[in-house]
C-alpha atoms as a PDB file:
ATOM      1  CA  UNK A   1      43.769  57.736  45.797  1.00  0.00           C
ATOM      2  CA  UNK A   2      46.844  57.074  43.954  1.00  0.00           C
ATOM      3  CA  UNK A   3      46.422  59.136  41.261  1.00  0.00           C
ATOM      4  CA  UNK A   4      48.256  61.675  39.036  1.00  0.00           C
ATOM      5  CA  UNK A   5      47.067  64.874  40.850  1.00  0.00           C
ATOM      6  CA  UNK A   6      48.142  63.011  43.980  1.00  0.00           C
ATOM      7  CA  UNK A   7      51.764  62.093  42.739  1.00  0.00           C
ATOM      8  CA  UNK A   8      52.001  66.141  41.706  1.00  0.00           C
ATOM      9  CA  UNK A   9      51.104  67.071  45.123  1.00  0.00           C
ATOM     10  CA  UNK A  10      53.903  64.288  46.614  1.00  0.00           C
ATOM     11  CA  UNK A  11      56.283  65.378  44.291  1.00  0.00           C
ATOM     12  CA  UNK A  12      56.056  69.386  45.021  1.00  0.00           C
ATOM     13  CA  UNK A  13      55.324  68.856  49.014  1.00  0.00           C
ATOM     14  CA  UNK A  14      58.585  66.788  49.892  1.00  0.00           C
ATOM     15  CA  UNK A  15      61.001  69.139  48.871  1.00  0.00           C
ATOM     16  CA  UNK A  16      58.865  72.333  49.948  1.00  0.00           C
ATOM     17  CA  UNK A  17      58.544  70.495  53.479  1.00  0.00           C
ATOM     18  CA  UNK A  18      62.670  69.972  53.412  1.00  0.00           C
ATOM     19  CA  UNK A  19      62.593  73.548  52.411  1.00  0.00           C
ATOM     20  CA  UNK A  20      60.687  75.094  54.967  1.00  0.00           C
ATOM     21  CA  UNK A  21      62.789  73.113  57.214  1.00  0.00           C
ATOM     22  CA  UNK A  22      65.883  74.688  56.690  1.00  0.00           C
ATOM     23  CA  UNK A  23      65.184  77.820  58.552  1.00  0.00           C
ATOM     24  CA  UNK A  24      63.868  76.536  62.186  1.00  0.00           C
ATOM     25  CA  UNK A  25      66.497  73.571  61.835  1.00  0.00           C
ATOM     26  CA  UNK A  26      69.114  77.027  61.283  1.00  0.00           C
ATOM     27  CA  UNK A  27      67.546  79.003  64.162  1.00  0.00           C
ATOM     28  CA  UNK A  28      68.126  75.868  65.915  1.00  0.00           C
ATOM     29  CA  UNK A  29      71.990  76.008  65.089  1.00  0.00           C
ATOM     30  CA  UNK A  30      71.815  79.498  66.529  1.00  0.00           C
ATOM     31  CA  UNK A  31      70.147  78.658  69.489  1.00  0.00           C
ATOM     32  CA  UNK A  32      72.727  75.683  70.016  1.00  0.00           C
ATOM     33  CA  UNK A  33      75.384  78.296  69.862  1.00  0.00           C
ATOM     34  CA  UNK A  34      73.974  81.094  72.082  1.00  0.00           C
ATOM     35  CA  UNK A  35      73.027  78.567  74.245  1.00  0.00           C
ATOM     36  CA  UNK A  36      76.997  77.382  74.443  1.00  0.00           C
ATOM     37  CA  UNK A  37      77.630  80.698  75.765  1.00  0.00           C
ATOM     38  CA  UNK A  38      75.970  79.784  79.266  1.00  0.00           C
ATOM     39  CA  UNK A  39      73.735  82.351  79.592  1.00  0.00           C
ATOM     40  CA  UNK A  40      69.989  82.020  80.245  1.00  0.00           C
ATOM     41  CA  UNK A  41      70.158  85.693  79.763  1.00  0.00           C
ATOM     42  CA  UNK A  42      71.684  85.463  76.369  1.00  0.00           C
ATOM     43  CA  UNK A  43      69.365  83.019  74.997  1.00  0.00           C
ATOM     44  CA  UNK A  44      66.335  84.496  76.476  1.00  0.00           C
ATOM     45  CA  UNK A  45      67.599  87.953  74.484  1.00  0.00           C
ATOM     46  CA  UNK A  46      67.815  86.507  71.480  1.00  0.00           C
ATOM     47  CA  UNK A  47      64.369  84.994  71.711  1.00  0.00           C
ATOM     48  CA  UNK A  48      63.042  88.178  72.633  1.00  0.00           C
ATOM     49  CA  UNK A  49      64.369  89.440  69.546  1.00  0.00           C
ATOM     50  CA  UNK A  50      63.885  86.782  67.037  1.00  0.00           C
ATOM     51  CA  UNK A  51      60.088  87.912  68.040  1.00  0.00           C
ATOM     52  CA  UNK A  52      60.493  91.251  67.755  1.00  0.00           C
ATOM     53  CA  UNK A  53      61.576  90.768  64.290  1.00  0.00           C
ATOM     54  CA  UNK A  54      59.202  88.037  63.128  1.00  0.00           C
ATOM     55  CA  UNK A  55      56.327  90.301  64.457  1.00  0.00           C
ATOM     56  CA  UNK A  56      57.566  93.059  62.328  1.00  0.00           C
ATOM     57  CA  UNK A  57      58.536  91.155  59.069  1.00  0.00           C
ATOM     58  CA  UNK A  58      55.118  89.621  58.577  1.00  0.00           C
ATOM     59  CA  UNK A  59      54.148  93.153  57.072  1.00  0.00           C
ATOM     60  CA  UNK A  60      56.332  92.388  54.261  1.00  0.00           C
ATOM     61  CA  UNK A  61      54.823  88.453  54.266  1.00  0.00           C
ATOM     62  CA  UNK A  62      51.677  89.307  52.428  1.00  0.00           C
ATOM     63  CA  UNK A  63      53.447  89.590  49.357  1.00  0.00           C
ATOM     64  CA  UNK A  64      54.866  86.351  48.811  1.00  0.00           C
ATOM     65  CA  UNK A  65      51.951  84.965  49.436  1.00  0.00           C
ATOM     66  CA  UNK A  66      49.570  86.562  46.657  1.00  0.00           C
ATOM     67  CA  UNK A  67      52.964  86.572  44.820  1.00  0.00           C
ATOM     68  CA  UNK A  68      52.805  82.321  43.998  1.00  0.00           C
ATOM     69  CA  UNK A  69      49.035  82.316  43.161  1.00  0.00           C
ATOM     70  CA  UNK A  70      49.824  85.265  40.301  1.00  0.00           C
ATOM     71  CA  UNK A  71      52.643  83.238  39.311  1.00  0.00           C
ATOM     72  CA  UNK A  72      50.985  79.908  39.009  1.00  0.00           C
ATOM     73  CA  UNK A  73      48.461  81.591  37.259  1.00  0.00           C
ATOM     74  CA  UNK A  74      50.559  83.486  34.524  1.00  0.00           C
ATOM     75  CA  UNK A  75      52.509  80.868  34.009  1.00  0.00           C
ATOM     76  CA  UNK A  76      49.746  78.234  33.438  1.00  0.00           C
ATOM     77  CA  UNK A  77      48.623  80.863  30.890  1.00  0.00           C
ATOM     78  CA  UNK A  78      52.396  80.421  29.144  1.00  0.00           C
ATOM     79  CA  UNK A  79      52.081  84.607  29.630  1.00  0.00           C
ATOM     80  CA  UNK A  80      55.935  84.891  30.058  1.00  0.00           C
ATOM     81  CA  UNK A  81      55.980  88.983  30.335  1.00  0.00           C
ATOM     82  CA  UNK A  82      53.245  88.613  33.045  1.00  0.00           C
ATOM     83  CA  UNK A  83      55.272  86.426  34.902  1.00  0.00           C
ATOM     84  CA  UNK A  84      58.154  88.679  34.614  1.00  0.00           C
ATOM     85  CA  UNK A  85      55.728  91.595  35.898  1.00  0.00           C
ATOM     86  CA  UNK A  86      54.338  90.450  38.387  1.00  0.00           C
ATOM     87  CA  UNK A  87      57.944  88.949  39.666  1.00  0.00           C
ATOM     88  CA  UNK A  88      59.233  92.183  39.339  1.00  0.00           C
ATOM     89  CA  UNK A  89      56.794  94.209  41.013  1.00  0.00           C
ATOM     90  CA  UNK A  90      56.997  91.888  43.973  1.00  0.00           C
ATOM     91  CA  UNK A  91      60.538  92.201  44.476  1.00  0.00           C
ATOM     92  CA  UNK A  92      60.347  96.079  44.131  1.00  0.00           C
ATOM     93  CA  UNK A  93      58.227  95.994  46.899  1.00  0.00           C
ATOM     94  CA  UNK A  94      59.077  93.775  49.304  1.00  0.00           C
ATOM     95  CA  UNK A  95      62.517  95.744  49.026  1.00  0.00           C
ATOM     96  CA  UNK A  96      60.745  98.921  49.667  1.00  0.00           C
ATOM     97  CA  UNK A  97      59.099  97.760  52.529  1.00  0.00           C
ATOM     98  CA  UNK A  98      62.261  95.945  54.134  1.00  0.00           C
ATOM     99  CA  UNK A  99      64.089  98.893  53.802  1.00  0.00           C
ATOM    100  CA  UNK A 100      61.862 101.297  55.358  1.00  0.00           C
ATOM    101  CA  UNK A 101      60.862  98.416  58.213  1.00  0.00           C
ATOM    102  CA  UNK A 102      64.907  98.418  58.858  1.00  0.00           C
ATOM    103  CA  UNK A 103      64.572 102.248  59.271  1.00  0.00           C
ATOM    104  CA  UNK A 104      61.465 101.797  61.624  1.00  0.00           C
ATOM    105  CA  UNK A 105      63.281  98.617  63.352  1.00  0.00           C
ATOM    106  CA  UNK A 106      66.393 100.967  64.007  1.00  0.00           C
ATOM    107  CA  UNK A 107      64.371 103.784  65.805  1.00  0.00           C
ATOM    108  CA  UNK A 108      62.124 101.565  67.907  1.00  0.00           C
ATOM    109  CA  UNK A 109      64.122  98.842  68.523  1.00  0.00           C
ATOM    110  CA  UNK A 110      65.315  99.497  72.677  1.00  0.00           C
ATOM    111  CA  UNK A 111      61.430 100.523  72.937  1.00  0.00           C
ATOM    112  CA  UNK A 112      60.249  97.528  71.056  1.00  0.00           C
ATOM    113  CA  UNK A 113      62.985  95.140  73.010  1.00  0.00           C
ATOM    114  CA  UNK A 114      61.755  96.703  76.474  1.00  0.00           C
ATOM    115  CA  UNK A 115      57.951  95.792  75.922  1.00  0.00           C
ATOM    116  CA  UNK A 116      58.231  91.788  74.736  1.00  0.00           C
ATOM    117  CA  UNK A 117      61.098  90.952  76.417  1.00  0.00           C
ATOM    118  CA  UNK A 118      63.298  90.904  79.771  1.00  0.00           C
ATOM    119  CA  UNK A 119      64.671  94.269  80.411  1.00  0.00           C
ATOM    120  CA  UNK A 120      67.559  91.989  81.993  1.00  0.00           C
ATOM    121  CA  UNK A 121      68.569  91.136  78.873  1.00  0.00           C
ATOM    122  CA  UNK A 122      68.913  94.062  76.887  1.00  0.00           C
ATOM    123  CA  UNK A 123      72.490  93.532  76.642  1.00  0.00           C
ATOM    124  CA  UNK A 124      72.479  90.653  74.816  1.00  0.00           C
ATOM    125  CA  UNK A 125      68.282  91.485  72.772  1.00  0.00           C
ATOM    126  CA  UNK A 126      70.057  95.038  71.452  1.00  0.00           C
ATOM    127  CA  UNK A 127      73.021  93.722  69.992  1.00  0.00           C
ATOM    128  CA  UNK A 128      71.317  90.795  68.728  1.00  0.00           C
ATOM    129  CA  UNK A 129      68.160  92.739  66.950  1.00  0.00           C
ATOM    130  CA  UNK A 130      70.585  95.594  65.480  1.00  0.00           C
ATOM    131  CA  UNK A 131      72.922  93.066  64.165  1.00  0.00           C
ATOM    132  CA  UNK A 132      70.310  91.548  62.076  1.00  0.00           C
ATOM    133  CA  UNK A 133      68.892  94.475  60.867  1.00  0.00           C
ATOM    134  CA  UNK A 134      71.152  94.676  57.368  1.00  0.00           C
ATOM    135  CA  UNK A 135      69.073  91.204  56.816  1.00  0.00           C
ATOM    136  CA  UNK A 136      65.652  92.667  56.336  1.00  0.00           C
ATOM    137  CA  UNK A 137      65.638  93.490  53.204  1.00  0.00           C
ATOM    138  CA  UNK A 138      67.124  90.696  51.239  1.00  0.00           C
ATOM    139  CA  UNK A 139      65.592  87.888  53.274  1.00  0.00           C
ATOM    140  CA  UNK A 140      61.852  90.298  51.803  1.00  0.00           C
ATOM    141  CA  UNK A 141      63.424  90.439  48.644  1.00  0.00           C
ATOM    142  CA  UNK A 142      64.516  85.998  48.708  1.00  0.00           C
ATOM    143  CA  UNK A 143      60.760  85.501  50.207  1.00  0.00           C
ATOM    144  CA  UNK A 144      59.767  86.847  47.089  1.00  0.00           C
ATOM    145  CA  UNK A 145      62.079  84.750  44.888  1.00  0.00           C
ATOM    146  CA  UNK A 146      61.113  81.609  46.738  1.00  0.00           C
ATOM    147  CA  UNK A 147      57.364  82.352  45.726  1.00  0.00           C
ATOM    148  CA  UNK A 148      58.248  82.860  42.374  1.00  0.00           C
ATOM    149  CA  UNK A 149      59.902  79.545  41.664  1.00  0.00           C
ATOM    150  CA  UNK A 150      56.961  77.912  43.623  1.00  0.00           C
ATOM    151  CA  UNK A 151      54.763  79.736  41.030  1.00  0.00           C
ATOM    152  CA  UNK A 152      56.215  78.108  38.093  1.00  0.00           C
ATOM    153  CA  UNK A 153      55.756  74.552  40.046  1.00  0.00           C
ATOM    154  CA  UNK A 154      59.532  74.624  40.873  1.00  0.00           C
ATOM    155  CA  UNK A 155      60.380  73.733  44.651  1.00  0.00           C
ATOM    156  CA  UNK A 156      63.905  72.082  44.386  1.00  0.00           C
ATOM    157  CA  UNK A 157      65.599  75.327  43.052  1.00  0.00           C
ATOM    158  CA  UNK A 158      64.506  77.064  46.407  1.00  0.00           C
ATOM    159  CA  UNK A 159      66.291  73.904  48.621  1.00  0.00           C
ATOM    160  CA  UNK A 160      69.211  74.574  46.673  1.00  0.00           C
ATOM    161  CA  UNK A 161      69.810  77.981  47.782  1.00  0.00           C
ATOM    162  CA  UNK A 162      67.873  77.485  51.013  1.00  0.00           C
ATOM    163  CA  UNK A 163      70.461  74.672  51.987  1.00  0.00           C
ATOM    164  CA  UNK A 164      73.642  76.833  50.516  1.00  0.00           C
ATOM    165  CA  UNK A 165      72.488  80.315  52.674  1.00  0.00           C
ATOM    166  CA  UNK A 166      71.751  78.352  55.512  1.00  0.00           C
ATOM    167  CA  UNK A 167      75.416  76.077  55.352  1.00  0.00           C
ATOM    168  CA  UNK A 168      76.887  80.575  55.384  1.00  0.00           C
ATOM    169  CA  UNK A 169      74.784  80.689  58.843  1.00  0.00           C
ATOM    170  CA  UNK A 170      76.292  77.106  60.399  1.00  0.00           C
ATOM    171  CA  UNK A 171      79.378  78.099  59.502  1.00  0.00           C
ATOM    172  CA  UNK A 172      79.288  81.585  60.340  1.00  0.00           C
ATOM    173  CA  UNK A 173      78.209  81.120  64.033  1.00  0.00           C
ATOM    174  CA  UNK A 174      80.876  79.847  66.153  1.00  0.00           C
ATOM    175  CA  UNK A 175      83.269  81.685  64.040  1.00  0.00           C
ATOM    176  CA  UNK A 176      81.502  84.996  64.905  1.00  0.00           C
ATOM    177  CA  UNK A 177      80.499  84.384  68.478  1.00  0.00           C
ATOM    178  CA  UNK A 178      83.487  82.637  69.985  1.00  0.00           C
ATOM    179  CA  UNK A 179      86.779  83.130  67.187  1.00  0.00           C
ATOM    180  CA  UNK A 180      85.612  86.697  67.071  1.00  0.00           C
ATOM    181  CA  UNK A 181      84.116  87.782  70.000  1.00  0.00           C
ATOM    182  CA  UNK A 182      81.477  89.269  69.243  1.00  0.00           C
ATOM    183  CA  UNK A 183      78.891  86.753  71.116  1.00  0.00           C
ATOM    184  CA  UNK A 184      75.100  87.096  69.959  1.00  0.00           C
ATOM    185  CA  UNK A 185      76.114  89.734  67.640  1.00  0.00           C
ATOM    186  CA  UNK A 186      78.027  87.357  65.928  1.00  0.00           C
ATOM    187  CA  UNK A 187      75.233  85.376  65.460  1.00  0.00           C
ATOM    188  CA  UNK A 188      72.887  88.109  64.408  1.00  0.00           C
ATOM    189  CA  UNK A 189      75.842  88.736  61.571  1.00  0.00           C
ATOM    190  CA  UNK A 190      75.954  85.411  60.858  1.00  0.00           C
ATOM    191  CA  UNK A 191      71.831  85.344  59.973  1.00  0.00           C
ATOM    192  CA  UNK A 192      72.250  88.624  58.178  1.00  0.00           C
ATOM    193  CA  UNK A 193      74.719  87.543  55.681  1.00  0.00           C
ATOM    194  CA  UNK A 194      73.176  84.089  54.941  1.00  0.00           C
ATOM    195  CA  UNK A 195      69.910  86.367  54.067  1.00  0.00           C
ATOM    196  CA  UNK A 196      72.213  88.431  51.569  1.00  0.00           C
ATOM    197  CA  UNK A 197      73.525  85.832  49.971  1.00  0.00           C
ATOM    198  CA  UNK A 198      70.274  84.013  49.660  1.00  0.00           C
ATOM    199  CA  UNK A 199      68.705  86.988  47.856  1.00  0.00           C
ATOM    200  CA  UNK A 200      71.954  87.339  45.293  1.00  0.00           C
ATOM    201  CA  UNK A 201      71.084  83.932  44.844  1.00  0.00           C
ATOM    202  CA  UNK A 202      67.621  84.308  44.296  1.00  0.00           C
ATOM    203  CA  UNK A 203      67.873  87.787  41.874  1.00  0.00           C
ATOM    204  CA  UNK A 204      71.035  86.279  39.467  1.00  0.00           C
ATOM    205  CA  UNK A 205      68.770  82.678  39.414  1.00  0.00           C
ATOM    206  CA  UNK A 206      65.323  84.762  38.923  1.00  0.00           C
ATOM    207  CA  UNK A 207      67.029  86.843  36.047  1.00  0.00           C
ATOM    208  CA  UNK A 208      68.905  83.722  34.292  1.00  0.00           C
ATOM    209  CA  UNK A 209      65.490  81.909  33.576  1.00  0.00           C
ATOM    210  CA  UNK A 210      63.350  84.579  32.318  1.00  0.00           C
ATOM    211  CA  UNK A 211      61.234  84.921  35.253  1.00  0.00           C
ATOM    212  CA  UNK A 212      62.168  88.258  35.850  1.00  0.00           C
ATOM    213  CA  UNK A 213      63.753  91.244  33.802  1.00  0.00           C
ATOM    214  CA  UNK A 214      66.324  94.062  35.515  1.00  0.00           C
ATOM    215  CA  UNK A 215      63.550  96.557  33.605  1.00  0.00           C
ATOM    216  CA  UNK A 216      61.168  94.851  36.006  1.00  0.00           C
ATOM    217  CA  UNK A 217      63.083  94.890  39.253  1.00  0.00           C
ATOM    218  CA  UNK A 218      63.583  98.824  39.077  1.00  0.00           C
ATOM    219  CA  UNK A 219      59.822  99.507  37.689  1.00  0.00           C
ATOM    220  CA  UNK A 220      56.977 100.509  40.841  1.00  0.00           C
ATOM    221  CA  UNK A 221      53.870  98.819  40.858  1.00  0.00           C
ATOM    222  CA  UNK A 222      51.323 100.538  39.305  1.00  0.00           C
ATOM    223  CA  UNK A 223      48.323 101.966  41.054  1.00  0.00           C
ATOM    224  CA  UNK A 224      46.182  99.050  39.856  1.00  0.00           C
ATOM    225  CA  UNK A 225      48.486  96.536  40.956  1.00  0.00           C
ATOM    226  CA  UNK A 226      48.543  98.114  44.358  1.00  0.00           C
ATOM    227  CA  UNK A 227      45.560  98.137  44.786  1.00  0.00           C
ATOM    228  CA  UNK A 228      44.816  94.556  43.808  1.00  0.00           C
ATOM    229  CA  UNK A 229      47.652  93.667  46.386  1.00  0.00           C
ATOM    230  CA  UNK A 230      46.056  95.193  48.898  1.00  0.00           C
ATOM    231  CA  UNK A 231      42.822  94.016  48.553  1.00  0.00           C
ATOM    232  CA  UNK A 232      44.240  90.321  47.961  1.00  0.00           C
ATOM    233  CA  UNK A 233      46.539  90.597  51.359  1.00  0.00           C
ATOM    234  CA  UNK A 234      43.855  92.230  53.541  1.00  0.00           C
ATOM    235  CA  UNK A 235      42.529  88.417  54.638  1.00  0.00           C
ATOM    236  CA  UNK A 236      46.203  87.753  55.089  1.00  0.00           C
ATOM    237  CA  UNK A 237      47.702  90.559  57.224  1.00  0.00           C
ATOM    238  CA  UNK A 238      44.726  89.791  59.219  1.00  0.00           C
ATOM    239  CA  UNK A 239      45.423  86.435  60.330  1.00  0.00           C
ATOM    240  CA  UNK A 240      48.869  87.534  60.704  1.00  0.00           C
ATOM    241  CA  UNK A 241      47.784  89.936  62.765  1.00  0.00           C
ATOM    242  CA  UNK A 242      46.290  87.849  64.886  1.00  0.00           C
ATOM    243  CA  UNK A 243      49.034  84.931  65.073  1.00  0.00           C
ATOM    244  CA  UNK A 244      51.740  87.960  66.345  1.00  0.00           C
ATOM    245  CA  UNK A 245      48.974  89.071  68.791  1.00  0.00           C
ATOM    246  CA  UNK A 246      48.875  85.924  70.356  1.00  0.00           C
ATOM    247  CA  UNK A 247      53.145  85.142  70.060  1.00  0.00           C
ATOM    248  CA  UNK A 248      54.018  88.520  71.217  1.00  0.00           C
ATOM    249  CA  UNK A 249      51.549  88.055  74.183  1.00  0.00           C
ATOM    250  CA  UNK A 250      53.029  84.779  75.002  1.00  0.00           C
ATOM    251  CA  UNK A 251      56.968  85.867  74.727  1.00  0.00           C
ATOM    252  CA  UNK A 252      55.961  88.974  77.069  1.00  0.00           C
ATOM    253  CA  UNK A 253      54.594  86.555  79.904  1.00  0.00           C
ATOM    254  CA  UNK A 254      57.279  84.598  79.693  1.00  0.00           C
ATOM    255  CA  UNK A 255      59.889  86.812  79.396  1.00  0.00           C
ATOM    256  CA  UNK A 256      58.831  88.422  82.618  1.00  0.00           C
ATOM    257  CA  UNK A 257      58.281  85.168  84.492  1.00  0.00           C
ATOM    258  CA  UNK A 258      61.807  85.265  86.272  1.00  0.00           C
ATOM    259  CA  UNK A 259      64.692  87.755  86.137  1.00  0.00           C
ATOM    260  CA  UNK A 260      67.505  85.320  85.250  1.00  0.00           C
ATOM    261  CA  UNK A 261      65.955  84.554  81.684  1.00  0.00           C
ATOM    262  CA  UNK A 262      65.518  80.955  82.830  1.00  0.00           C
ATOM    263  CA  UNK A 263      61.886  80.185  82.208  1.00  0.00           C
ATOM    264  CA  UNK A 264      62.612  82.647  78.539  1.00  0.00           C
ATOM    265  CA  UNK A 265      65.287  80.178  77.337  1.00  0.00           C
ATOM    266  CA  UNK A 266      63.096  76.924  78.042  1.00  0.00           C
ATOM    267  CA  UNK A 267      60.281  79.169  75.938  1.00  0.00           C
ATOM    268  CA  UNK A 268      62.458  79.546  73.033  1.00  0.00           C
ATOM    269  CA  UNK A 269      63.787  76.019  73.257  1.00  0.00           C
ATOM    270  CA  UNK A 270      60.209  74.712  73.329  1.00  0.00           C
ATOM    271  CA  UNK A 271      58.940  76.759  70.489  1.00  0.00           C
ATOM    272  CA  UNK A 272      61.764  75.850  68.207  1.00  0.00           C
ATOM    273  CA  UNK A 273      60.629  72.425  68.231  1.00  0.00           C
ATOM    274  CA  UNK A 274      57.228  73.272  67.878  1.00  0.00           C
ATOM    275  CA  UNK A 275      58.068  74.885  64.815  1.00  0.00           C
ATOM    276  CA  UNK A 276      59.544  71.609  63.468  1.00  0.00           C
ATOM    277  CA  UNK A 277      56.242  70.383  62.931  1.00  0.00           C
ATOM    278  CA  UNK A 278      54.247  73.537  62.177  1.00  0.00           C
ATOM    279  CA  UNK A 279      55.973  73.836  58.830  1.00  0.00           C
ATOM    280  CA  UNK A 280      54.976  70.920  57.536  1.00  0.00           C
ATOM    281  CA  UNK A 281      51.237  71.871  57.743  1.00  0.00           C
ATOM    282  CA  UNK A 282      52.910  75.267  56.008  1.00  0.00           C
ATOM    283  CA  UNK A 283      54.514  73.245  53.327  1.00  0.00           C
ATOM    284  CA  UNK A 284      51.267  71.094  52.214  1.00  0.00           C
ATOM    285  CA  UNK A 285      49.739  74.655  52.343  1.00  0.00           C
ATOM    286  CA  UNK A 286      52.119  76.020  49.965  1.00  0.00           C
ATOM    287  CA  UNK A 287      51.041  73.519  47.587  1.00  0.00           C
ATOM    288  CA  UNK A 288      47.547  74.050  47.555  1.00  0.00           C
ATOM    289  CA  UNK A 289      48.389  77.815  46.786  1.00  0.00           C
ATOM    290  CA  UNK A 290      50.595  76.179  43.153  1.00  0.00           C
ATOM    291  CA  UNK A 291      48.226  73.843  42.585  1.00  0.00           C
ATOM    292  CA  UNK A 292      44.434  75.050  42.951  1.00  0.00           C
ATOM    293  CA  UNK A 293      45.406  78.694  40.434  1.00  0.00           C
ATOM    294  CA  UNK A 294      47.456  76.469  37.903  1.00  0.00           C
ATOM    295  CA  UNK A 295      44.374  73.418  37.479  1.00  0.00           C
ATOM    296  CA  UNK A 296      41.850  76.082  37.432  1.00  0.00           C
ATOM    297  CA  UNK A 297      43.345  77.995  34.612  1.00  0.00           C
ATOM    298  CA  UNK A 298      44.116  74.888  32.201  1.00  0.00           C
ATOM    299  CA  UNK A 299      40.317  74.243  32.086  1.00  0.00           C
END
């Protein structure tokens, strides 16, 4: 209807919609890239991958999520040191869990690899996978960071850095793959280190505003807070549970469809611009999760 709620929601849903495209227009570039390597094989390894490691990093994506409600909430309150807190113990966290999900990643990953995708295309699904694995953590840690800022109603900050890690990662990948050699590897590296320099990014940004104290960062989340966390994610890791079911089912069938990787690289192709559109529904999502805690706590 026009009105002032509606020119908030404009206002914080354009840039969060640019935002959240960043990443599937980057895994795009990567795609172009392994796909200039001409082979199906290649690209359907990489997709393999790519699922094996979204599967296993929506474990960590519960905490973002409760994360922007807390924020919005806190900060609608003008309770800076609960802001900080609840920042803090996010970020702790999610860095736990990356790290030990690398660890698990590292052990399982030929096994994992072997069950979702082509066994033909190990070669290039190992490499890739491994190579990403030093990304885990800080792309938990700059989920975290990107909640945060969405908390306190700010979504431009987050494009900023989004647009800088992801301009590392377009850069990065024909350096890596062709100047260097090193083929999907290179563009497993090239991920990884966009990821690290996001979450630098994220942590010097999160600490020069206030929304966050190094105390905080180092400090555990207390039993109570755990326990809230894990009542509030319950409902999520369930339909994330769920939504992995269903893509890991799909990327198995496909995978195994032909031997050359073929009908695997159309898959991945088809689902990247699929995702184009999904994270726009994501975005105006995102907002209702700033807006509904923040309203309800100035009445």
């Amino acid at each position: 209807c026009g009105d002032a709620l509606d020119k908030k929601i404009v206002a914080l849903a354009v840039p969060a919609i640019v935002n959240f495209l960043v990443l599937p227009i980057t895994q795009a570039v990567d795609l172009f890239w392994v796909g200039r390597m001409g082979e199906a094989l290649a690209t359907a390894g990489q997709a393999a991958a790519n699922q094996v490691f979204s599967s296993a990093f929506w474990l960590v994506s519960f905490v973002p999520t409760i994360t922007t409600p807390r924020v919005a909430a806190a900060n609608a309150k003008g309770d800076k040191e609960e802001v900080q807190r609840v920042v803090g113990e996010a970020i702790f966290l999610s860095a736990f869990i990356g790290v030990a999900l690398t660890g698990v990643l590292a052990a399982v990953e030929r096994t994992a690899l072997t069950a979702v995708g082509n066994a033909n295309a190990l070669g290039f699904s190992v490499p890739y996978l491994r190579y990403r694995l030093p990304g885990v953590a800080p792309d938990a840690i700059s989920t975290v960071g990107f909640a945060a800022f969405r908390g306190v109603l700010d979504t431009v900050t987050p494009l900023k850095i989004a647009i800088a890690a992801n301009l590392v990662n377009v850069v990065l990948d024909p350096i890596l793959i062709f100047n260097a050699g090193l083929g999907v590897a290179g563009a497993a590296l090239a991920t990884a280190a966009s990821q690290i320099f996001a979450a630098a990014a994220y942590i010097s940004l999160l600490l020069r505003r206030g929304l966050v104290r190094a105390a905080t960062l180092v400090r555990p989340p207390s039993r109570a807070a755990l326990s809230q966390l894990a009542q509030a994610g319950g409902a999520v890791q369930a339909r994330a549970l769920a939504l992995n079911i269903a893509f890991l089912y799909v990327t198995r069938t496909v995978q195994r469809l032909d031997t050359t990787g073929t009908a695997a690289a159309a898959h991945a192709v088809t689902i990247q611009l699929w995702q184009l559109g999904g994270v726009v529904l994501f975005a105006l999502s995102t907002v209702a999760s700033i807006l509904v805690p923040t309203e309800l706590k100035r009445e």
